[in-house]
PDB file of N, CA and C in Angstrom:
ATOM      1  N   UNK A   1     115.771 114.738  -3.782  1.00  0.00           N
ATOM      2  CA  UNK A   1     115.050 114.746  -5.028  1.00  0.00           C
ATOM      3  C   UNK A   1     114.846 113.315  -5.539  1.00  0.00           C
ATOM      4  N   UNK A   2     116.017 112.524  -5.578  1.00  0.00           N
ATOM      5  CA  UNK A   2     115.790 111.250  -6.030  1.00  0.00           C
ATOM      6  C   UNK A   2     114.767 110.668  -4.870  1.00  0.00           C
ATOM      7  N   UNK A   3     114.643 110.793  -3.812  1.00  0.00           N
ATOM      8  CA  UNK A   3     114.169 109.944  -2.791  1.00  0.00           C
ATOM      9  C   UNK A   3     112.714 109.924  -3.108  1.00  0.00           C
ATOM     10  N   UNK A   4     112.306 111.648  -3.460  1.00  0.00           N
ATOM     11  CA  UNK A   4     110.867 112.561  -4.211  1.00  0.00           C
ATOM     12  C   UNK A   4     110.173 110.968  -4.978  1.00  0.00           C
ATOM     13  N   UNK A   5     111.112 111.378  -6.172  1.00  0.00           N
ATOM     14  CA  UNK A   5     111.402 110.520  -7.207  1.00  0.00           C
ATOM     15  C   UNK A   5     110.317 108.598  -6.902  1.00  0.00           C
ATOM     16  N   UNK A   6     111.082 108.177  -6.468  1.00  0.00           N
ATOM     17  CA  UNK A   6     111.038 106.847  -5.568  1.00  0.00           C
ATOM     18  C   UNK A   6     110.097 106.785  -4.811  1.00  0.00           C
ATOM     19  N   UNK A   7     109.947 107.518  -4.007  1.00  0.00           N
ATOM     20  CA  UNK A   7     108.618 107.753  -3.248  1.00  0.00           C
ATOM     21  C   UNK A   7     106.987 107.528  -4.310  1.00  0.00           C
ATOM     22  N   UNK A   8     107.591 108.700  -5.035  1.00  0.00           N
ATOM     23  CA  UNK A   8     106.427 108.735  -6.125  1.00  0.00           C
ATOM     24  C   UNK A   8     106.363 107.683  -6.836  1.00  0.00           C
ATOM     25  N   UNK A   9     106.917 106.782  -7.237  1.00  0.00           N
ATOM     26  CA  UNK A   9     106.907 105.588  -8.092  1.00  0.00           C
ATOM     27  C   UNK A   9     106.743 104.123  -6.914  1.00  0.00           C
ATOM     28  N   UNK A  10     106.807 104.441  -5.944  1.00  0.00           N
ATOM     29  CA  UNK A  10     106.619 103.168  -5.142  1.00  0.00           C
ATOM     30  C   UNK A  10     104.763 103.725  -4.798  1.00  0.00           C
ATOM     31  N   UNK A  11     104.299 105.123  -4.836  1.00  0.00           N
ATOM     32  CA  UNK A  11     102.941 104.971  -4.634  1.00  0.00           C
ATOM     33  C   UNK A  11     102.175 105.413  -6.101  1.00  0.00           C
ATOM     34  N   UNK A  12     102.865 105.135  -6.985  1.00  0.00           N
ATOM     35  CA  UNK A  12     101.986 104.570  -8.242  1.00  0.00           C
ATOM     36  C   UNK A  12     101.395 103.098  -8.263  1.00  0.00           C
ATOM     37  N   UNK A  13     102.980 103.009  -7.707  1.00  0.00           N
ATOM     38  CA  UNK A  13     102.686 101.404  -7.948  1.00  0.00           C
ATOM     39  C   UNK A  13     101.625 100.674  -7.203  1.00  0.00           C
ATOM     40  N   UNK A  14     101.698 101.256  -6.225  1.00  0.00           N
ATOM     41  CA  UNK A  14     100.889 100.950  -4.785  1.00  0.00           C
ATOM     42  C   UNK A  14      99.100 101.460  -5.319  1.00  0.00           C
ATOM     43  N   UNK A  15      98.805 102.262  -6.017  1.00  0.00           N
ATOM     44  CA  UNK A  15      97.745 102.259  -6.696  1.00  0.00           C
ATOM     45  C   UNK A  15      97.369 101.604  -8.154  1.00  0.00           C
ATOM     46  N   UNK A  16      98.172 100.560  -8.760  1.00  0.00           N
ATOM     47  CA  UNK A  16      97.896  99.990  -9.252  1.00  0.00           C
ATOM     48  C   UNK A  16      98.084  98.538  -8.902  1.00  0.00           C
ATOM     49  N   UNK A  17      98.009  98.028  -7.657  1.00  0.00           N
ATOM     50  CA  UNK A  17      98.202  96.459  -7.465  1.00  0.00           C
ATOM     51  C   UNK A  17      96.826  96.505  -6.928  1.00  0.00           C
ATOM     52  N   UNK A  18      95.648  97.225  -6.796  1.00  0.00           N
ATOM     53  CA  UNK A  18      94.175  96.645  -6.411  1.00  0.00           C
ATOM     54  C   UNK A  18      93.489  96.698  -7.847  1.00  0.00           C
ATOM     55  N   UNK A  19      94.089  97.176  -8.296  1.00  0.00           N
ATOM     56  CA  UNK A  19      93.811  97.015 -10.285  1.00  0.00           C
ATOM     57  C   UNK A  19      94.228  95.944 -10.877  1.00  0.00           C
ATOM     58  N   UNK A  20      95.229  95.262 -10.564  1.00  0.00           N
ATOM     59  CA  UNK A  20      95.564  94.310 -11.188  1.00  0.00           C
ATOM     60  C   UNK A  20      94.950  92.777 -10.384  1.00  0.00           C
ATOM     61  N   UNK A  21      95.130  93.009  -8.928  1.00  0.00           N
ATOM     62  CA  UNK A  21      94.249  91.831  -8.806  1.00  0.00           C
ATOM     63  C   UNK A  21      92.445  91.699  -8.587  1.00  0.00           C
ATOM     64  N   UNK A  22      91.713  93.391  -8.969  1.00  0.00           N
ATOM     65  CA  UNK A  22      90.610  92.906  -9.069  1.00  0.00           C
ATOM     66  C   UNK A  22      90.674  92.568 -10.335  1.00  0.00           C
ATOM     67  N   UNK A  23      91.328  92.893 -11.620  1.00  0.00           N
ATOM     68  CA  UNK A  23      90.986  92.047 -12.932  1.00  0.00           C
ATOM     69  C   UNK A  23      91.799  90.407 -12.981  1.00  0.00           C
ATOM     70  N   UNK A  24      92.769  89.968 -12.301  1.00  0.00           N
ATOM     71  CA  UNK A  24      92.715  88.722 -11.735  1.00  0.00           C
ATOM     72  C   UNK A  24      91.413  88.154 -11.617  1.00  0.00           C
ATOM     73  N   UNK A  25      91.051  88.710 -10.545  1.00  0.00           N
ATOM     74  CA  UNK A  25      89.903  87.641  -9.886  1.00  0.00           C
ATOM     75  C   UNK A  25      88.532  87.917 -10.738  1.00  0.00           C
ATOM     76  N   UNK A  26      88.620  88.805 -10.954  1.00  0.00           N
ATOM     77  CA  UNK A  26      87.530  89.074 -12.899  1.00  0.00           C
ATOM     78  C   UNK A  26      87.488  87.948 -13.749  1.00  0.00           C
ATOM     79  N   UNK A  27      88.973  87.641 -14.017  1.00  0.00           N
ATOM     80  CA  UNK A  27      89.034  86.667 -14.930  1.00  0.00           C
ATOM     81  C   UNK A  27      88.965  85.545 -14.270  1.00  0.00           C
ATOM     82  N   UNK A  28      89.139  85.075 -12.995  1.00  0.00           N
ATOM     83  CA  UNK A  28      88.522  83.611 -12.770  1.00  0.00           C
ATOM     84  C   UNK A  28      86.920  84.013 -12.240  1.00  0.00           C
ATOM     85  N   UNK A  29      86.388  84.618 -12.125  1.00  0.00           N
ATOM     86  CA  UNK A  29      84.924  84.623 -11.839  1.00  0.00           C
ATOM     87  C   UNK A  29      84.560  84.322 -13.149  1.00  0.00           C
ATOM     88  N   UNK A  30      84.899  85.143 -14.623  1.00  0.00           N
ATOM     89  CA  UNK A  30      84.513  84.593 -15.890  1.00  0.00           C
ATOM     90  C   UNK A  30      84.698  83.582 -15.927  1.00  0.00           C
ATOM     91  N   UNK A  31      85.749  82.850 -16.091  1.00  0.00           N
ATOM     92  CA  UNK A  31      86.411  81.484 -16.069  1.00  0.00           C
ATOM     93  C   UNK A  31      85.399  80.752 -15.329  1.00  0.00           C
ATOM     94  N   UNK A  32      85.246  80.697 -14.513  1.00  0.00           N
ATOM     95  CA  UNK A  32      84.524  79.869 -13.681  1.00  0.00           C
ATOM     96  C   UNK A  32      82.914  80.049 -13.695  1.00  0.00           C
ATOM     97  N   UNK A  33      82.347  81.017 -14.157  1.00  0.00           N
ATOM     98  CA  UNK A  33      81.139  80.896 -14.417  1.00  0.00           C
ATOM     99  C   UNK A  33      80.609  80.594 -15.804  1.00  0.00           C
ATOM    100  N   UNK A  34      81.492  80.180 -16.907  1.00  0.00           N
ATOM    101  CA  UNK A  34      81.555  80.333 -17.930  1.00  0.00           C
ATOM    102  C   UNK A  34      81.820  78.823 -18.021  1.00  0.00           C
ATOM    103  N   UNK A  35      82.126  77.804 -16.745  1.00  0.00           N
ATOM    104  CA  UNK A  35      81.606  76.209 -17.202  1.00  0.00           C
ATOM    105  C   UNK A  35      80.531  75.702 -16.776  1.00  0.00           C
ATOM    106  N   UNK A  36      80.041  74.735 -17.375  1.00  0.00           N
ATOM    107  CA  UNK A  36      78.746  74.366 -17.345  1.00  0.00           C
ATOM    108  C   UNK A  36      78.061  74.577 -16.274  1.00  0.00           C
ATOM    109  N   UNK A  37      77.014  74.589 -15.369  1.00  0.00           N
ATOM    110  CA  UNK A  37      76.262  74.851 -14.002  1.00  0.00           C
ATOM    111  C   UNK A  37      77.213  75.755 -13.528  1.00  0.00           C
ATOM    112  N   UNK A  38      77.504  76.814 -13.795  1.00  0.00           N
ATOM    113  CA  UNK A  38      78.188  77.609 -12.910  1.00  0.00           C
ATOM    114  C   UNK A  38      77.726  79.071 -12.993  1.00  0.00           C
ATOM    115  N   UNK A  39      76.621  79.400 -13.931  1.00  0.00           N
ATOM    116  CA  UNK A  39      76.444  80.670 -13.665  1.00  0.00           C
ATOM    117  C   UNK A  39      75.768  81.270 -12.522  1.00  0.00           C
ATOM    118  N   UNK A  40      74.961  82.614 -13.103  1.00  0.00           N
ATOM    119  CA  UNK A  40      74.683  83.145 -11.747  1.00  0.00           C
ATOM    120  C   UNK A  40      73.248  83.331 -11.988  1.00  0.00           C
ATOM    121  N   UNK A  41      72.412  83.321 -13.179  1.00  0.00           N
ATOM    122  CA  UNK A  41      71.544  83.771 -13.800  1.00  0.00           C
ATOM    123  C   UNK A  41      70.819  82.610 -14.482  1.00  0.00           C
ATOM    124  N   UNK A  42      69.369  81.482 -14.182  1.00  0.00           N
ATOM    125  CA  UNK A  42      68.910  80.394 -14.586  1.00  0.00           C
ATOM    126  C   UNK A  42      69.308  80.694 -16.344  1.00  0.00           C
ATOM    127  N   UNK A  43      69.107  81.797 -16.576  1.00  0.00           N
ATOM    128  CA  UNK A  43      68.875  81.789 -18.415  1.00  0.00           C
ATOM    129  C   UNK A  43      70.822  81.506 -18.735  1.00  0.00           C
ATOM    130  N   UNK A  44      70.895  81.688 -17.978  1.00  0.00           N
ATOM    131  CA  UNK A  44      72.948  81.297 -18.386  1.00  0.00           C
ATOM    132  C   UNK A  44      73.422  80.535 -18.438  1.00  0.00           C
ATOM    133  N   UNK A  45      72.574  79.485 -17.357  1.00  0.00           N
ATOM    134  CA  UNK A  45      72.684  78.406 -16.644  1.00  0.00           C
ATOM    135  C   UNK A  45      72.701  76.952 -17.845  1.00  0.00           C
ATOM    136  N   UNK A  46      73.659  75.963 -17.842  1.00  0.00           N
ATOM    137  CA  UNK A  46      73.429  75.276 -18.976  1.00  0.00           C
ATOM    138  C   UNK A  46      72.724  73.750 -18.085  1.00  0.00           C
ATOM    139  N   UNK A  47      72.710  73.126 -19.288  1.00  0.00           N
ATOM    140  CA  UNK A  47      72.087  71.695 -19.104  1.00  0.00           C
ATOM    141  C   UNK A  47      73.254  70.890 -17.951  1.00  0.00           C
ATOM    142  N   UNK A  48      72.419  70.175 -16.990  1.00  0.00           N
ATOM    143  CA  UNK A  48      73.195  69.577 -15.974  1.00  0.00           C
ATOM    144  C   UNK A  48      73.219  70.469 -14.502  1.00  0.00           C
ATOM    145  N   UNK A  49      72.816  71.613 -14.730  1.00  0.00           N
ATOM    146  CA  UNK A  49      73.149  72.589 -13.258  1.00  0.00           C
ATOM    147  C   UNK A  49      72.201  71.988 -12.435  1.00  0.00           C
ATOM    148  N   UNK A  50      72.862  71.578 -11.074  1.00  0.00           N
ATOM    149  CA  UNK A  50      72.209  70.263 -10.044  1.00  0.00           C
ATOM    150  C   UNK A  50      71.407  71.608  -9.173  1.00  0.00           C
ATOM    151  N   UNK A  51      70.336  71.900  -9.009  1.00  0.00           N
ATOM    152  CA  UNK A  51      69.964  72.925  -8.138  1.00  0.00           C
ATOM    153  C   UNK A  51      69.301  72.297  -6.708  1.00  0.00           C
ATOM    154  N   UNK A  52      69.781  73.220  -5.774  1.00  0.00           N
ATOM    155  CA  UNK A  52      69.763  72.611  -4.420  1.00  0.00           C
ATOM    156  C   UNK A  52      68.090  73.207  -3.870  1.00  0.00           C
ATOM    157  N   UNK A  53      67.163  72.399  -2.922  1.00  0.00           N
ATOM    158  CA  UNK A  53      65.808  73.053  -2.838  1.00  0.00           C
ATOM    159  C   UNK A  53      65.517  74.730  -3.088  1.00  0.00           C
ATOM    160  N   UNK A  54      66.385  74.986  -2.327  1.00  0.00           N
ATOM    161  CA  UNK A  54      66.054  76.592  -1.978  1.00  0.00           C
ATOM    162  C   UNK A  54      66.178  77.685  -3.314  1.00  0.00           C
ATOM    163  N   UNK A  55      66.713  77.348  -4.335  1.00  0.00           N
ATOM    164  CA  UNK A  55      66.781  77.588  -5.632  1.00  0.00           C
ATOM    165  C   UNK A  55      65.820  77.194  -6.327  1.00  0.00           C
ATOM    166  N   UNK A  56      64.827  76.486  -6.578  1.00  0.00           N
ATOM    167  CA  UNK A  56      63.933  75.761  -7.193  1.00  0.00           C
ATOM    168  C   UNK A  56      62.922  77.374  -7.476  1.00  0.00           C
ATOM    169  N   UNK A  57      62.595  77.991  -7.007  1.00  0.00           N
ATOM    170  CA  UNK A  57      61.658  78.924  -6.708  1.00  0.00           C
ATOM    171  C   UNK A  57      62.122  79.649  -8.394  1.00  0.00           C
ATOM    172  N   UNK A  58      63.314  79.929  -8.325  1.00  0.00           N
ATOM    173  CA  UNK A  58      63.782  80.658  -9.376  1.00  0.00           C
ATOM    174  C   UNK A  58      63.967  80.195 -10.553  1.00  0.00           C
ATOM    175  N   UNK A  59      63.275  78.354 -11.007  1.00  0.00           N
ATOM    176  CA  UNK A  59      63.418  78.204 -12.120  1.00  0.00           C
ATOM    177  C   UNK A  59      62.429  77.164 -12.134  1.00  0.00           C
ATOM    178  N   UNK A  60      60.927  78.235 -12.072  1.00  0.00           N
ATOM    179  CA  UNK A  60      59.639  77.916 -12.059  1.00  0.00           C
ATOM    180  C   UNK A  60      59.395  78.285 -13.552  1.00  0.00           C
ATOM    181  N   UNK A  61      58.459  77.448 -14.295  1.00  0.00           N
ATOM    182  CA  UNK A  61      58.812  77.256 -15.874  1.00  0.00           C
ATOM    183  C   UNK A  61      59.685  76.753 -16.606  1.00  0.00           C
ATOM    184  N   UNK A  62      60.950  76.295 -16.204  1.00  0.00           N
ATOM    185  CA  UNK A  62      62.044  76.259 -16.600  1.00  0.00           C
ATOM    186  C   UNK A  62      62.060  74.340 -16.770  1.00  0.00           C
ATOM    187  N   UNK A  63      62.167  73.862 -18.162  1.00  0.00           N
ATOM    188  CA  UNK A  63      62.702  72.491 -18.847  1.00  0.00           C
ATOM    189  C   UNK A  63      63.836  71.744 -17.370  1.00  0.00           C
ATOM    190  N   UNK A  64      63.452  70.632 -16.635  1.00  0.00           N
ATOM    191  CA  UNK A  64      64.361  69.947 -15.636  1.00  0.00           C
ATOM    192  C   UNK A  64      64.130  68.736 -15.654  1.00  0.00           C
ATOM    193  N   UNK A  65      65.242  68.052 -15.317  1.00  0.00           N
ATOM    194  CA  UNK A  65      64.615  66.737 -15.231  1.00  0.00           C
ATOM    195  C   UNK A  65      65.373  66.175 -13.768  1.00  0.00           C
ATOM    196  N   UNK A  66      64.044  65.548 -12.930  1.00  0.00           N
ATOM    197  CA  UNK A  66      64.178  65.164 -11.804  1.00  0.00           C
ATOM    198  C   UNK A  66      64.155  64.081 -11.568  1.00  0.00           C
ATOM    199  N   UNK A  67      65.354  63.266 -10.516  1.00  0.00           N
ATOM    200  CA  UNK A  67      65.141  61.932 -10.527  1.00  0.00           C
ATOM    201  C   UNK A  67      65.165  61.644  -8.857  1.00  0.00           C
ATOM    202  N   UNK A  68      64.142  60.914  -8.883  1.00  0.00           N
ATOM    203  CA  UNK A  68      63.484  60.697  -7.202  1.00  0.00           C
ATOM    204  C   UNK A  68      63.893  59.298  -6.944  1.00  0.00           C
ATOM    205  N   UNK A  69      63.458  59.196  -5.962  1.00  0.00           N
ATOM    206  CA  UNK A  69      64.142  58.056  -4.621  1.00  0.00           C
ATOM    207  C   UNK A  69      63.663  56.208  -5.481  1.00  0.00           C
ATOM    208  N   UNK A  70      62.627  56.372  -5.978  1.00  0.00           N
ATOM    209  CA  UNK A  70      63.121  55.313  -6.964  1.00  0.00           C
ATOM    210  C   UNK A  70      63.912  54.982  -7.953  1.00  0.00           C
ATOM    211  N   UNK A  71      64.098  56.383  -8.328  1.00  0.00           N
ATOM    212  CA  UNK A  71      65.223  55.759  -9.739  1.00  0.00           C
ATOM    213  C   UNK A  71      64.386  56.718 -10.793  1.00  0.00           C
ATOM    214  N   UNK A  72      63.124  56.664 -10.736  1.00  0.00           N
ATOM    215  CA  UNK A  72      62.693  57.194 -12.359  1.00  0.00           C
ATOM    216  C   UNK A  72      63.023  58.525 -12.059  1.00  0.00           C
ATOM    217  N   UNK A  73      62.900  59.419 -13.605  1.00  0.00           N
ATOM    218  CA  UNK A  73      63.702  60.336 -14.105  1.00  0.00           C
ATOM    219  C   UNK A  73      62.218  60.848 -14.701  1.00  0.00           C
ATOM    220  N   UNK A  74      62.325  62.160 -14.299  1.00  0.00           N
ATOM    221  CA  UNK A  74      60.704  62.963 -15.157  1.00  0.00           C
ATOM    222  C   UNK A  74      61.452  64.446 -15.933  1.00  0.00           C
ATOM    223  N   UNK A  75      61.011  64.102 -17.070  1.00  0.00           N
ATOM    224  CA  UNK A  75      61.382  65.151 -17.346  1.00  0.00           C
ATOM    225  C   UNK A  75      59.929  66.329 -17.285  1.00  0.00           C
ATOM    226  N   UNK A  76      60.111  67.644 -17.196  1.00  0.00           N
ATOM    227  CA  UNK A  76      59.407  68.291 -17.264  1.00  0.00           C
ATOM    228  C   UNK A  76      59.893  69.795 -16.780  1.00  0.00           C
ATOM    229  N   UNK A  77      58.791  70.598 -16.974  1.00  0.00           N
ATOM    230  CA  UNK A  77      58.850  72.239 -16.056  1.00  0.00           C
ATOM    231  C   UNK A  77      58.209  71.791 -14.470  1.00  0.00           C
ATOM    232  N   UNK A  78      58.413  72.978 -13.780  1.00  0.00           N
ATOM    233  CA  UNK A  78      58.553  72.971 -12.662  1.00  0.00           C
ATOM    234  C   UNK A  78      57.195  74.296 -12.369  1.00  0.00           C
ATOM    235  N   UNK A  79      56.344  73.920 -12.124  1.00  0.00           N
ATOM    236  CA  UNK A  79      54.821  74.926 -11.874  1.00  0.00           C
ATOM    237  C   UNK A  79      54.930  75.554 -11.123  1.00  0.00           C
ATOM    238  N   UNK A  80      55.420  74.767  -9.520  1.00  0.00           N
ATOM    239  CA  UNK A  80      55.010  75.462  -8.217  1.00  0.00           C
ATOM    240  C   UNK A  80      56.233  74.803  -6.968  1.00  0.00           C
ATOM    241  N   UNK A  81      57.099  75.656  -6.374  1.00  0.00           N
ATOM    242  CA  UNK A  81      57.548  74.898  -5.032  1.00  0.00           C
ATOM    243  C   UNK A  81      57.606  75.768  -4.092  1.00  0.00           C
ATOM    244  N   UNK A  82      57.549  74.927  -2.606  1.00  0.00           N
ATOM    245  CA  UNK A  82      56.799  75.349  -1.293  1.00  0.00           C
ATOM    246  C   UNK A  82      57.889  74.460  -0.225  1.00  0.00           C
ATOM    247  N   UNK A  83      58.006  74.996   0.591  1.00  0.00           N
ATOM    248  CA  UNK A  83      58.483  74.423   1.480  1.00  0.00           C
ATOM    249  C   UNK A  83      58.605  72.621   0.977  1.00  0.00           C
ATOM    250  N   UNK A  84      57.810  72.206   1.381  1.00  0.00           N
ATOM    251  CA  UNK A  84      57.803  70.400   1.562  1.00  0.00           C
ATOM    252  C   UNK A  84      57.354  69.555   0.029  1.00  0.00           C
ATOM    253  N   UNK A  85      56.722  70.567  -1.216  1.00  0.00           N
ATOM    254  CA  UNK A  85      56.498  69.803  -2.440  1.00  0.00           C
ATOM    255  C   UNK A  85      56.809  70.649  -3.437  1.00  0.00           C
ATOM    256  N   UNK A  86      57.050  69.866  -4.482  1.00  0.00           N
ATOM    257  CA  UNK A  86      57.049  70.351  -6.093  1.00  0.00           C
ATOM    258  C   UNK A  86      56.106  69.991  -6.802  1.00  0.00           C
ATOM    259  N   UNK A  87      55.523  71.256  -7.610  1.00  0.00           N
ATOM    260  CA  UNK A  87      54.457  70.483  -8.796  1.00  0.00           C
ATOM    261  C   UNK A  87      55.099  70.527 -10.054  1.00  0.00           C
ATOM    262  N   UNK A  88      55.015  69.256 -10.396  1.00  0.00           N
ATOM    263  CA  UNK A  88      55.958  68.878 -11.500  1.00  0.00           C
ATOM    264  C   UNK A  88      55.277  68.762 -13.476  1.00  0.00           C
ATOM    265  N   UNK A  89      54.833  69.790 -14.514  1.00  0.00           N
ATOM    266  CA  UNK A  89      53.954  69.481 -15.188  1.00  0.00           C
ATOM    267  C   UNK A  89      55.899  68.307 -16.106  1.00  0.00           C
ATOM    268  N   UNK A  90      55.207  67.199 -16.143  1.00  0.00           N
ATOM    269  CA  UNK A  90      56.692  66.230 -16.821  1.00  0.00           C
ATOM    270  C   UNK A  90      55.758  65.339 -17.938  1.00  0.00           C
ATOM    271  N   UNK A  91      56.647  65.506 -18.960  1.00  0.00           N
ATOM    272  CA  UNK A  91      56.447  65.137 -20.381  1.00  0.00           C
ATOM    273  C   UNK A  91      56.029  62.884 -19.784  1.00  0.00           C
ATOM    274  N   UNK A  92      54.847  62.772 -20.670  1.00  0.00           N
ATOM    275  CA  UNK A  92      54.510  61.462 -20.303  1.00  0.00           C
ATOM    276  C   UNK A  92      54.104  60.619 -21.832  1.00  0.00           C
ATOM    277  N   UNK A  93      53.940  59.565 -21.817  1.00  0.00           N
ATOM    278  CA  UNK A  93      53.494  59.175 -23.102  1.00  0.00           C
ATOM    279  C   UNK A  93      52.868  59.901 -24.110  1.00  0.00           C
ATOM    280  N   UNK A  94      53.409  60.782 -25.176  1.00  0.00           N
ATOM    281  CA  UNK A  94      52.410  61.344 -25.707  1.00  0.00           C
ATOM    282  C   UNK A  94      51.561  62.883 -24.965  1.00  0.00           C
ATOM    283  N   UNK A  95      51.951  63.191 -23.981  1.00  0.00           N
ATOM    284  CA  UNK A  95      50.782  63.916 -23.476  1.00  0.00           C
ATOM    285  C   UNK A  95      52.175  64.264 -22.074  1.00  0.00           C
ATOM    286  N   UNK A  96      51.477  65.343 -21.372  1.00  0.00           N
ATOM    287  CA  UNK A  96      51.848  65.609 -20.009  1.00  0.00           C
ATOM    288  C   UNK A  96      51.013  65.346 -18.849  1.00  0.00           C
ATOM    289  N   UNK A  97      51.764  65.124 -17.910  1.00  0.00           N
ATOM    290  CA  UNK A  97      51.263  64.618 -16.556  1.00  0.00           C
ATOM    291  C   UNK A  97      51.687  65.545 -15.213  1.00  0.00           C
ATOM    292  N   UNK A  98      50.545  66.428 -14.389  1.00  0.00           N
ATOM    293  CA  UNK A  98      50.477  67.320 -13.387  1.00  0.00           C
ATOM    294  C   UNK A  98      50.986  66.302 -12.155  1.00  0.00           C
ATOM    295  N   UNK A  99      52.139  66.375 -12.025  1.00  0.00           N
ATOM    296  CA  UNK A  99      52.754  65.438 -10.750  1.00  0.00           C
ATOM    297  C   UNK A  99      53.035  66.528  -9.106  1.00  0.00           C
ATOM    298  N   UNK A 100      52.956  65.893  -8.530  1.00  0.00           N
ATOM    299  CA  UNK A 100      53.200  66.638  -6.933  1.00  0.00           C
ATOM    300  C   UNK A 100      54.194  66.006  -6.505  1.00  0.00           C
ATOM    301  N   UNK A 101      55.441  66.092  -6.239  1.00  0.00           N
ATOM    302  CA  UNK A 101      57.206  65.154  -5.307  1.00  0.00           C
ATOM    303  C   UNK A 101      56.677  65.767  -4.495  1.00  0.00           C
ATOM    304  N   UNK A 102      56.911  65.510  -2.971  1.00  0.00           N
ATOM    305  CA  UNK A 102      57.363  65.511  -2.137  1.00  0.00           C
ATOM    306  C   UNK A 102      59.023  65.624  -1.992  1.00  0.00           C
ATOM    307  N   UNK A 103      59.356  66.744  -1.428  1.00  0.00           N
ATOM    308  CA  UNK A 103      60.808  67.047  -1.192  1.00  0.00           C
ATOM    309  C   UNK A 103      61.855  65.761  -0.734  1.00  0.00           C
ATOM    310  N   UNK A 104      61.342  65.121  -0.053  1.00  0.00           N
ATOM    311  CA  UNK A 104      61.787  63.633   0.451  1.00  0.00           C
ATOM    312  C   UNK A 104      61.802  62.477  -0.306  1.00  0.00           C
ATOM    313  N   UNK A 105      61.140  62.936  -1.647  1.00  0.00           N
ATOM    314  CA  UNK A 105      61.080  61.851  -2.981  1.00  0.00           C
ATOM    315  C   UNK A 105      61.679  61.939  -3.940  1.00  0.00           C
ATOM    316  N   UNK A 106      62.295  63.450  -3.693  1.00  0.00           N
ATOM    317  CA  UNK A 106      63.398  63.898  -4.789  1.00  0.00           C
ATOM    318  C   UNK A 106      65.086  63.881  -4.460  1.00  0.00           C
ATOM    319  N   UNK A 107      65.828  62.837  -5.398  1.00  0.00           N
ATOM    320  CA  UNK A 107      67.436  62.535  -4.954  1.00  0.00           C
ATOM    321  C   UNK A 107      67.819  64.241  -5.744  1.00  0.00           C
ATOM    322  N   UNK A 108      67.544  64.347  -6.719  1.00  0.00           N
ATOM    323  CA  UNK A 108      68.155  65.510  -7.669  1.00  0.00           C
ATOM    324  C   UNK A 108      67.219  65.776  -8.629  1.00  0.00           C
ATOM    325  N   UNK A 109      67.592  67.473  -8.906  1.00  0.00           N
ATOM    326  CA  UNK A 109      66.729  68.406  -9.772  1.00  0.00           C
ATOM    327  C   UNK A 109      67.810  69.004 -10.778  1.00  0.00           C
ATOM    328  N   UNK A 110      68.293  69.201 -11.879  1.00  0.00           N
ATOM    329  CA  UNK A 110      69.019  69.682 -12.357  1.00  0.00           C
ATOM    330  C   UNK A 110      68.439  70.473 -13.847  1.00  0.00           C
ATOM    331  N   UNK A 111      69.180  71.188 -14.495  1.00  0.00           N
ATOM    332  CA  UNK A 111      68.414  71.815 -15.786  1.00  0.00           C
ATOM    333  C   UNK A 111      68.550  70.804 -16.905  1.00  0.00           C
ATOM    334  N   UNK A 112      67.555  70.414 -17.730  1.00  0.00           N
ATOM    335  CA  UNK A 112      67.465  70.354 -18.680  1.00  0.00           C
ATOM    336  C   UNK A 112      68.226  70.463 -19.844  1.00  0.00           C
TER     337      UNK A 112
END
């Protein structure tokens, strides 16, 4: 009877340790998506998130500022990207300017 007992309480237990470490790892997925560039979703996503080419697609419209192989820094939205270019509409004196990078002209793209 006691053994009954024991038995039964070693497979309670045993159904609650995939409960306790999927809300573990719950709380560092929050944790961790919850600092800056770390979400999962562009609208979540804060200022500074460095996005790598293949992401670009998904934050078409979206305020970035890109800084290419010279040094200058454009800020602007992001119109159109394709394999090998970006069309860049980036805030210019007064007015905006329809720019085309080349993937090979861009060091980093990050949000706004």
């Amino acid at each position: 009877m006691q053994g009954m007992r024991l038995l039964a309480g070693m497979l309670l237990l045993l159904t609650m340790l995939p409960a306790v470490a999927s809300s573990e790892d719950e709380l560092w997925i929050e944790r961790y998506m919850s600092q800056p560039g770390h979400s999962a979703q562009p609208n979540g996503m804060r200022s500074g998130y460095r996005m790598s080419w293949s992401e670009l697609p998904r934050f078409i419209g979206v305020p970035v500022k890109v800084t290419t192989e010279t040094g200058n820094t454009h800020l602007g939205t992001i119109e159109r990207v394709d394999a090998d270019e970006m069309r860049l509409r980036a805030q210019s004196h007064g007015g905006y300017a329809d720019m085309t990078l080349r993937r090979e002209q861009i060091i980093n793209t990050e949000l706004e």
